[in-house]
N, C-alpha and C. Protein backbone atom coordinates (compact mmCIF):
# COMPACT_ATOMS: atom_id res chain seq x y z
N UNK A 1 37.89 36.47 54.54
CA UNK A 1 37.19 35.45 53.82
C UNK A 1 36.75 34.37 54.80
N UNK A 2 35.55 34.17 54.94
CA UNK A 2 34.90 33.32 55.78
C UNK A 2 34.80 31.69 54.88
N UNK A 3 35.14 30.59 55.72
CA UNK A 3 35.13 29.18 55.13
C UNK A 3 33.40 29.01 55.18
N UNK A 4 33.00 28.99 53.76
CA UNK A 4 31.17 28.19 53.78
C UNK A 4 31.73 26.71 53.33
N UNK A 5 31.21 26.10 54.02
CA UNK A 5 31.10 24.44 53.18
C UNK A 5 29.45 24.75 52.20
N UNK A 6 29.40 23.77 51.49
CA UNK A 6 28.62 23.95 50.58
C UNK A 6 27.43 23.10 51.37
N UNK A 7 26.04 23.65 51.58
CA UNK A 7 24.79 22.43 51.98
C UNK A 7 24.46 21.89 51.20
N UNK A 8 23.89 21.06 51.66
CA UNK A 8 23.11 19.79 51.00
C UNK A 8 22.16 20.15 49.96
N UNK A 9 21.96 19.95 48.50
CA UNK A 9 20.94 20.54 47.99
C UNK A 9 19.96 20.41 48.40
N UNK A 10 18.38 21.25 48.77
CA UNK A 10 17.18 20.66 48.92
C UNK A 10 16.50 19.95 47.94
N UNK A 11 15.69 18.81 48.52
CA UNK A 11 14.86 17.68 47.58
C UNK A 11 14.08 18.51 46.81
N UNK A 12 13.50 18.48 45.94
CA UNK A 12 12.36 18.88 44.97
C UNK A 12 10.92 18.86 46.08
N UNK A 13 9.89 19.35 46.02
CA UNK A 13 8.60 18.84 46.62
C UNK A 13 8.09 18.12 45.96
N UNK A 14 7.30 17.14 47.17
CA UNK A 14 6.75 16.30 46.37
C UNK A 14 5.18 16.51 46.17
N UNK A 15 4.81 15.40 45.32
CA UNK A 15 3.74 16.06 44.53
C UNK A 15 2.41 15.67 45.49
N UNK A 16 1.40 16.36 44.97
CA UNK A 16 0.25 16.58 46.05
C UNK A 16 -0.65 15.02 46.91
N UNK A 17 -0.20 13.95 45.38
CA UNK A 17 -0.37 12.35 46.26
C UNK A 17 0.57 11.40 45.84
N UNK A 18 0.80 10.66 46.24
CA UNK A 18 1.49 9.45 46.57
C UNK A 18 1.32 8.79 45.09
N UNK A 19 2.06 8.06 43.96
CA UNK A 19 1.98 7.66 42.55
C UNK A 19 1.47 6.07 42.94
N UNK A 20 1.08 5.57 43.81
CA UNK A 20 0.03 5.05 44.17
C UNK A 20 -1.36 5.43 44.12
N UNK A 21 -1.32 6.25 44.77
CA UNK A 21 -2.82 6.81 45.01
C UNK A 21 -3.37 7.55 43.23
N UNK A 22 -2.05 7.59 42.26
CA UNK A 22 -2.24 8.86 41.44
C UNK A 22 -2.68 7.28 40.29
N UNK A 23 -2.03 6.06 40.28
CA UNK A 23 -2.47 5.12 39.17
C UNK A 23 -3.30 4.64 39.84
N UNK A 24 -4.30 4.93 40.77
CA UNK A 24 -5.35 3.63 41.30
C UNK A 24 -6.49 4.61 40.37
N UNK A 25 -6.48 6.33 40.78
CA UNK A 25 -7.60 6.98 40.03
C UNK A 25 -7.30 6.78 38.30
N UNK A 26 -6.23 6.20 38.08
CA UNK A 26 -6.05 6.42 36.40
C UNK A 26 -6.66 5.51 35.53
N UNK A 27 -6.94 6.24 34.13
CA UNK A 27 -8.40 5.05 33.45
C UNK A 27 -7.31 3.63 32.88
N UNK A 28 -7.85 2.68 33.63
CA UNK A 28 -7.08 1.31 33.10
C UNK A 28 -6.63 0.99 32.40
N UNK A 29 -7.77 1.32 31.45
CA UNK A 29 -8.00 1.33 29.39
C UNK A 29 -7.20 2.49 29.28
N UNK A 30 -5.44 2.64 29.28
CA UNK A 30 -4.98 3.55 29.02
C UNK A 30 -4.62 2.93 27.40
N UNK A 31 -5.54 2.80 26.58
CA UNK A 31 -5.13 2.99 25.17
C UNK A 31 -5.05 4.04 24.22
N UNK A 32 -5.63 5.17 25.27
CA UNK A 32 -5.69 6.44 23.83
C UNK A 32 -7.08 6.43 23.07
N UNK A 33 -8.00 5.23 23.21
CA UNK A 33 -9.46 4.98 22.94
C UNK A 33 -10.21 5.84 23.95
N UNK A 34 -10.94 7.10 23.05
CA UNK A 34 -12.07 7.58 24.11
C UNK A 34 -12.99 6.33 24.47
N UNK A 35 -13.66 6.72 25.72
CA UNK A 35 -14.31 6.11 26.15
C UNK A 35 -15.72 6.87 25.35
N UNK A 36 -16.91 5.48 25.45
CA UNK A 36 -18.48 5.67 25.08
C UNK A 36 -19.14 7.06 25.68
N UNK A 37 -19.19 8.13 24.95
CA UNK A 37 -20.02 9.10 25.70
C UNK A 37 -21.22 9.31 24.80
N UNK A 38 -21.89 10.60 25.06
CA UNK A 38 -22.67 10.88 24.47
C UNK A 38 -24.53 10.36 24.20
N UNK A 39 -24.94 10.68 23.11
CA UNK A 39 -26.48 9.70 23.45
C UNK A 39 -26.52 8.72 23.32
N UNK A 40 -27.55 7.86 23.19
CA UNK A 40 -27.65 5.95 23.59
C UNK A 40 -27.56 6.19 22.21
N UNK A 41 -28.29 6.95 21.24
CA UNK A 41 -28.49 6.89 20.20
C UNK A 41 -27.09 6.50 19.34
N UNK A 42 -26.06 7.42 19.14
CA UNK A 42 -24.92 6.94 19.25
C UNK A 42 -24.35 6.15 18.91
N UNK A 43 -24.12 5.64 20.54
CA UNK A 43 -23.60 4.25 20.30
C UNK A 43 -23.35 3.29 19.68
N UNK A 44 -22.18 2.51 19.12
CA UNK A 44 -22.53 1.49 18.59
C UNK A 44 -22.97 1.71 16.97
N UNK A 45 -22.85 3.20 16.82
CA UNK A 45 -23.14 3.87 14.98
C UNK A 45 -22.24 2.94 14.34
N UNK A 46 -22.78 2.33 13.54
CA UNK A 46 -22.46 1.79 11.92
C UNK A 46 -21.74 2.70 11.07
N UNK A 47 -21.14 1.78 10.57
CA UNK A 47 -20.06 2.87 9.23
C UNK A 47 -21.49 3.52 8.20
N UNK A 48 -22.18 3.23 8.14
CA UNK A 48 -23.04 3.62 6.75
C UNK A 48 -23.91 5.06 7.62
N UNK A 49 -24.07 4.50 8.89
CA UNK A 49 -24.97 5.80 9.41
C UNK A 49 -24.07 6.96 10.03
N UNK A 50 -22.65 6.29 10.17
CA UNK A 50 -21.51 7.58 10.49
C UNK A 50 -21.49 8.62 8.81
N UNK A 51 -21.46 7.61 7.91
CA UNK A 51 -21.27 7.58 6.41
C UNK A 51 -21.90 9.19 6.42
N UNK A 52 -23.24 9.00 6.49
CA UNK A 52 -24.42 9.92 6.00
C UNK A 52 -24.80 10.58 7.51
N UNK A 53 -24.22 10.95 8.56
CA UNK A 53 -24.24 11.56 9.21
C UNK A 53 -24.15 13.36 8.91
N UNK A 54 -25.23 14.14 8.63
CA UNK A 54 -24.73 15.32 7.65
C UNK A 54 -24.55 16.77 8.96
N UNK A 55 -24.42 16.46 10.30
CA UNK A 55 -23.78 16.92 11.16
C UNK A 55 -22.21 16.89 11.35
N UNK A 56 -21.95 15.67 10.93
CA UNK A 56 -20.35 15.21 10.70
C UNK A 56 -20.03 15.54 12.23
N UNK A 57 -20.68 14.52 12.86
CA UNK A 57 -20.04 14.39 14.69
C UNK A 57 -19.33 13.07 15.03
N UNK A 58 -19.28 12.40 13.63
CA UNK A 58 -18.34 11.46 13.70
C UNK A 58 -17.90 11.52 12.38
N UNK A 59 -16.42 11.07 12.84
CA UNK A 59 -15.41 10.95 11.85
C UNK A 59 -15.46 9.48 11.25
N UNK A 60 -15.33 9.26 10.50
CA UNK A 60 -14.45 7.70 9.53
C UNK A 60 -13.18 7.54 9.26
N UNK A 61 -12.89 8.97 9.22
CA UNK A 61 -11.17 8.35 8.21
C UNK A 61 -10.64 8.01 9.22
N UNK A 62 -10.37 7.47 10.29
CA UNK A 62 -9.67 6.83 11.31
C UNK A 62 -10.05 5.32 10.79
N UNK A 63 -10.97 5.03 10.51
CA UNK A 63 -11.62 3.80 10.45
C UNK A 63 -11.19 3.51 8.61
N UNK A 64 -11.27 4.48 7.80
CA UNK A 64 -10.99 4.08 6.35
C UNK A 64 -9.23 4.34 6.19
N UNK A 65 -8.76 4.73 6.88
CA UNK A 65 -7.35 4.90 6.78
C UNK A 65 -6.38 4.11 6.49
N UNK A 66 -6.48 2.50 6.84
CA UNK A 66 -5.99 1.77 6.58
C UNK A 66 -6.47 0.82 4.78
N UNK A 67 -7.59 1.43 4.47
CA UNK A 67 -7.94 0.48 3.40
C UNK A 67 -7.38 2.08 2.33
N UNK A 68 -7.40 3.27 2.64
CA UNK A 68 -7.13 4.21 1.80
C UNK A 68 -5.49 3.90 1.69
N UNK A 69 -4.61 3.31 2.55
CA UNK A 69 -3.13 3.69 2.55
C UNK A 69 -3.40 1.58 1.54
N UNK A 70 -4.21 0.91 1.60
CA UNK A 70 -3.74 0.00 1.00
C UNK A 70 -3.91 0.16 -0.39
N UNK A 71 -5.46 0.63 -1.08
CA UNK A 71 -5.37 1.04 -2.13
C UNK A 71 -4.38 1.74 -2.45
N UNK A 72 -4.06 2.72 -2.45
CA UNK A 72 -2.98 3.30 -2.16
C UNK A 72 -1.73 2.88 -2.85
N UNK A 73 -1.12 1.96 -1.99
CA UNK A 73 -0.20 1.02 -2.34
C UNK A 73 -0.86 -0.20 -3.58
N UNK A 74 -1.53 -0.54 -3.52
CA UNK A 74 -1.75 -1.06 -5.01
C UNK A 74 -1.70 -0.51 -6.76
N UNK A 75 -1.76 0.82 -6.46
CA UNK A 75 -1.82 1.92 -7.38
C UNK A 75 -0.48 2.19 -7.68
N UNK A 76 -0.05 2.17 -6.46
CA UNK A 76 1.54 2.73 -6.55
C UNK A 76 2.40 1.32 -7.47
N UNK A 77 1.51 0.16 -6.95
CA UNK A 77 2.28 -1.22 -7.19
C UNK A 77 2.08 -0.90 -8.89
N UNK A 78 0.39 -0.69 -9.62
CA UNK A 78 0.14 -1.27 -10.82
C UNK A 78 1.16 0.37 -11.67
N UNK A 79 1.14 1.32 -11.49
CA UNK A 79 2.05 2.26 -11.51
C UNK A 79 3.38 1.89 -11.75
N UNK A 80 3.88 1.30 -10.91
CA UNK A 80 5.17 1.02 -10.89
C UNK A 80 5.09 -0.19 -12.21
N UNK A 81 4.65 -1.39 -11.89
CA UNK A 81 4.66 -1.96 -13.16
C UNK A 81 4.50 -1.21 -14.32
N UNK A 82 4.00 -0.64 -14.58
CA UNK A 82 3.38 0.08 -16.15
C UNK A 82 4.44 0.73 -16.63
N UNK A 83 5.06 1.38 -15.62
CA UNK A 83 6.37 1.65 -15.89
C UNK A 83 7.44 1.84 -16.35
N UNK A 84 7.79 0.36 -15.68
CA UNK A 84 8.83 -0.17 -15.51
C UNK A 84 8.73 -0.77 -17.09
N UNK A 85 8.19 -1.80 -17.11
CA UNK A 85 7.73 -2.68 -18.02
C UNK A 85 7.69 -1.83 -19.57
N UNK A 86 6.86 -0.91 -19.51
CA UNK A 86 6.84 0.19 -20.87
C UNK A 86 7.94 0.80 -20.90
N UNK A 87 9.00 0.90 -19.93
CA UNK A 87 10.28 1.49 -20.01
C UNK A 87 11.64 0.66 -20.75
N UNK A 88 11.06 -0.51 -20.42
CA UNK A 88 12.02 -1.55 -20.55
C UNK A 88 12.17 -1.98 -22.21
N UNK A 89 10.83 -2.04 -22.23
CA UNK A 89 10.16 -2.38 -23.78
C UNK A 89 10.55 -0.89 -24.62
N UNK A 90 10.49 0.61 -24.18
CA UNK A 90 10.87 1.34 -24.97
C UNK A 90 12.28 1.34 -24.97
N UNK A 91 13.10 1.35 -23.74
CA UNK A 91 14.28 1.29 -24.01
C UNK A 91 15.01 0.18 -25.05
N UNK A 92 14.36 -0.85 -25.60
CA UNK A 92 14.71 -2.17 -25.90
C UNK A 92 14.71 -1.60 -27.13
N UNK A 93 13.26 -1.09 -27.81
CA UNK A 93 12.87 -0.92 -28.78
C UNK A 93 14.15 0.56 -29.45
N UNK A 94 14.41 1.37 -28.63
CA UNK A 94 15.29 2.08 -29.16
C UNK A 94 17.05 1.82 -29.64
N UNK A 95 17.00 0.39 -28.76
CA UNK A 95 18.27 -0.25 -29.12
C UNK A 95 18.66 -0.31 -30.19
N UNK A 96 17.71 -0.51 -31.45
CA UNK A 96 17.62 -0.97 -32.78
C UNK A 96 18.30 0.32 -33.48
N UNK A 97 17.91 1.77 -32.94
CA UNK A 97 18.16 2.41 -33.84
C UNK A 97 19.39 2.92 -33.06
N UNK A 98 19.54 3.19 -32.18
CA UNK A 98 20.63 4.07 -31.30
C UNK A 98 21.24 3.68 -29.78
N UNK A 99 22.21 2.41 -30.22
CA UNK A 99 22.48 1.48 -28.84
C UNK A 99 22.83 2.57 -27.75
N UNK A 100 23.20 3.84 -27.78
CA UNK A 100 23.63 4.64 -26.67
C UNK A 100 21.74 5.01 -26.24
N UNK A 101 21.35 5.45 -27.12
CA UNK A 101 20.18 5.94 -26.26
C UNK A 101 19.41 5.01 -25.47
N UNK A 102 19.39 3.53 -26.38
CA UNK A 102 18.63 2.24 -25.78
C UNK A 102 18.86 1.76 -24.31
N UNK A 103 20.25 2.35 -24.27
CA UNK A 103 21.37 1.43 -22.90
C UNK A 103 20.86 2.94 -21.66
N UNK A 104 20.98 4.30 -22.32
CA UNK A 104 20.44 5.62 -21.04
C UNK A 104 19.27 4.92 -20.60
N UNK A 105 18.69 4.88 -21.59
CA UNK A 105 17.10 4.62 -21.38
C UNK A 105 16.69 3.33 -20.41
N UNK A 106 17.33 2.24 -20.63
CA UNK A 106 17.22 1.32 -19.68
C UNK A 106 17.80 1.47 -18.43
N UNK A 107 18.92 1.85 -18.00
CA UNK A 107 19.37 2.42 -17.14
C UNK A 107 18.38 3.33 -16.37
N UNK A 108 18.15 4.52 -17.06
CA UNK A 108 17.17 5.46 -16.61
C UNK A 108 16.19 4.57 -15.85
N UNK A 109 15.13 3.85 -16.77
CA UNK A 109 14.14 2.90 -16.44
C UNK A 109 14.26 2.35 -14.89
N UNK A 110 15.92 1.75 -15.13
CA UNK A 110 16.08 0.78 -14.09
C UNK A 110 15.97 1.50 -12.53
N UNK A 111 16.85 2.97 -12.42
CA UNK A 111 17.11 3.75 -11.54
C UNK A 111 16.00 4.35 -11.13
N UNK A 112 15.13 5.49 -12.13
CA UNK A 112 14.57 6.19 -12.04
C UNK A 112 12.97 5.31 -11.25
N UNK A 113 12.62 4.71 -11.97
CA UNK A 113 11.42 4.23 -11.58
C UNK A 113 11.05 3.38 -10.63
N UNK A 114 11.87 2.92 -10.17
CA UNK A 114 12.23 2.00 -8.16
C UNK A 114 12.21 3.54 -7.26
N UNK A 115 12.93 4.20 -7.51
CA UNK A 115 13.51 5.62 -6.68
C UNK A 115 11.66 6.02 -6.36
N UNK A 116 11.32 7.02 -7.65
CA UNK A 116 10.29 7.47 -7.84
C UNK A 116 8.57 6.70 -7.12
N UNK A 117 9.00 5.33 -7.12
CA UNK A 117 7.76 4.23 -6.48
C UNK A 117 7.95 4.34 -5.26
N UNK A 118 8.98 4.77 -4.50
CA UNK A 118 9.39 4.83 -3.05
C UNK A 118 8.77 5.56 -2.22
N UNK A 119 9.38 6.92 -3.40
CA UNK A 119 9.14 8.31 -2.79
C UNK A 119 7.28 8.45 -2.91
N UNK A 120 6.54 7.82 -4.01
CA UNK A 120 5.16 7.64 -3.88
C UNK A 120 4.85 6.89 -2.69
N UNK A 121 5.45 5.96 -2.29
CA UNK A 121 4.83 5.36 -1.17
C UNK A 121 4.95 6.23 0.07
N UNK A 122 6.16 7.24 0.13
CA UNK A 122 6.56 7.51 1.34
C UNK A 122 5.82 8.67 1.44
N UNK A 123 5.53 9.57 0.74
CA UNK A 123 4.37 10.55 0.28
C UNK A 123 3.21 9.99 0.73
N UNK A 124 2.85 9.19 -0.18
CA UNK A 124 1.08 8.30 0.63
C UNK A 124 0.65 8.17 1.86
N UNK A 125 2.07 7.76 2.54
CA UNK A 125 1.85 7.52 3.90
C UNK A 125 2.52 8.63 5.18
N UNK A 126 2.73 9.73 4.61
CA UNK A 126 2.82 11.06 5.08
C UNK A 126 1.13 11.71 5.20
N UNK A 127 0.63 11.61 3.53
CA UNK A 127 -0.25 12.17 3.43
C UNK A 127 -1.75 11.63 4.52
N UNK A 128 -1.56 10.29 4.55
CA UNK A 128 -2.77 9.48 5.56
C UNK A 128 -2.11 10.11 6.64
N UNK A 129 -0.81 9.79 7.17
CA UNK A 129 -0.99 10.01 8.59
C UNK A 129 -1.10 11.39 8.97
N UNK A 130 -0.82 12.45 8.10
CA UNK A 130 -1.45 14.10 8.79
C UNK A 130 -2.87 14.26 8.54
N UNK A 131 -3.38 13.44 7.54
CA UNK A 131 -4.87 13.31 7.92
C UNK A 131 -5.52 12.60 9.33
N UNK A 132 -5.15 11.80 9.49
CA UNK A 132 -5.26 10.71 10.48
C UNK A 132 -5.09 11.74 11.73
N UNK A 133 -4.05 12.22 11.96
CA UNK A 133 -3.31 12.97 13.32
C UNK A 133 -4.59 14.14 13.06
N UNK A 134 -4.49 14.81 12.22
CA UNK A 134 -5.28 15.77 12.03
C UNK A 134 -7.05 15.57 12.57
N UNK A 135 -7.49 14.53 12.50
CA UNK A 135 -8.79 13.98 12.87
C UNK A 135 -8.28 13.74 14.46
N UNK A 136 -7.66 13.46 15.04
CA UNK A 136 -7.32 12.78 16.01
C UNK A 136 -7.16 14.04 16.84
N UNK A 137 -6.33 15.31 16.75
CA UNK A 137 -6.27 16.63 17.10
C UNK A 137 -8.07 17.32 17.09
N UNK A 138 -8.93 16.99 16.12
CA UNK A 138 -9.94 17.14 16.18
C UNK A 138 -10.78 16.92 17.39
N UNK A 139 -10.75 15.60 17.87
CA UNK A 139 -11.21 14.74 18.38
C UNK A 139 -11.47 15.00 19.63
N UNK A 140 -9.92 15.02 20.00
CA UNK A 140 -9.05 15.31 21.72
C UNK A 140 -9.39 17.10 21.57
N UNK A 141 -10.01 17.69 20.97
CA UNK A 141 -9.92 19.44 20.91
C UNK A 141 -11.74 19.12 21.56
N UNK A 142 -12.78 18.66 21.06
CA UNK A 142 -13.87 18.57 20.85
C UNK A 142 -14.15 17.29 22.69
N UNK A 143 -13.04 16.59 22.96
CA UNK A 143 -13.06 16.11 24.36
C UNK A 143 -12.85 17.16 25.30
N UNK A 144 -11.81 17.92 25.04
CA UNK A 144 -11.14 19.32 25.94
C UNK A 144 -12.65 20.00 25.91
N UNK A 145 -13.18 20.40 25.03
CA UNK A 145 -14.29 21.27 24.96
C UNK A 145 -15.48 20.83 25.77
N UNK A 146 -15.34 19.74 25.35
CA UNK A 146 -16.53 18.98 26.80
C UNK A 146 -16.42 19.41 27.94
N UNK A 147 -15.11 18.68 28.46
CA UNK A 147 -14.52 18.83 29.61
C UNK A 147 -13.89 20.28 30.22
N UNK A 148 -14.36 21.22 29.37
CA UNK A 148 -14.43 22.76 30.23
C UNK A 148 -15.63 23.15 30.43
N UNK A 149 -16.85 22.52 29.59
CA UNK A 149 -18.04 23.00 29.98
C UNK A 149 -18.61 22.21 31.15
N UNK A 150 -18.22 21.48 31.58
CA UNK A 150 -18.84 21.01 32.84
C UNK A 150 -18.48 21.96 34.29
C-alpha cells in the first residue's frame, strides 16, 4: 500500500472574459423592457391603434391587466356584499320560524361567504397572471425568433 496524500482540488475555468468586461457590454436598462424595434411606424402606437391592429403584432393585455384585475376586484367586492347582506337578512328572516335553522344559516353566511370572496380573489389573480406570463412567453419567443434570423 503506497501513502497518496490527497492534491489540491483544481479551480473551475474561468470564463472566456473578465465580469468586468461581461457588465460594461450588458444593456443598462436591465428592466426586462424590450427595447424600441421594428418600423418608425410603430413606435410610440396608441392603445386604440394597438386596439384595432387586425395583424395582432401587438399585445394590450400587459397594458389592460391591471384595470382587468381591478374590475375584477370590485365585482368580487359588490358580490361579496350581496351576499353577505342577503344572507344575513335570510338567515334573520328564518329565525322567526326555526331558531336552529336561522342561527346555521347565519353562521353559514358568516363563514362561508368571507372564505369563498378570498378564494375569488385568489383565482382572479392566478387567472391575470397566466395570462399576463403567457403574453410575456409570447413576446420573448417572437424576440428569440428575431434574433435567430439575423
Amino acid at each position: 500500500m503506497t501513502d497518496q496524500t490527497p492534491s489540491a482540488p483544481t479551480p473551475p475555468p474561468l470564463p472566456p472574459q473578465s465580469a468586468a468586461d461581461a457588465a460594461r457590454g450588458a444593456d443598462p436598462d436591465d428592466t426586462g423592457v424590450p427595447t424600441v424595434r421594428g418600423e418608425s411606424s410603430e413606435v410610440g402606437k396608441g392603445f386604440f391603434a394597438a386596439l384595432f391592429d387586425l395583424s395582432f403584432r401587438t399585445f394590450i393585455t400587459r397594458r389592460l391587466a391591471s384595470v382587468f384585475y381591478f374590475v375584477g376586484l370590485i365585482a368580487i367586492a359588490i358580490g361579496f356584499i350581496v351576499y353577505f347582506v342577503s344572507g344575513l337578512i335570510g338567515a334573520i328572516s328564518i329565525m322567526w320560524f326555526d331558531v336552529g335553522a336561522g342561527i346555521s344559516g347565519l353562521v353559514a353566511t358568516i363563514i362561508v361567504v368571507p372564505v369563498l370572496t378570498f378564494l375569488a380573489i385568489i383565482l382572479l389573480r392566478f387567472i391575470i397572471e397566466a395570462v399576463v406570463a403567457l403574453i410575456a412567453i409570447a413576446e420573448n419567443t417572437e424576440r428569440t425568433a428575431e434574433h435567430t434570423r439575423r
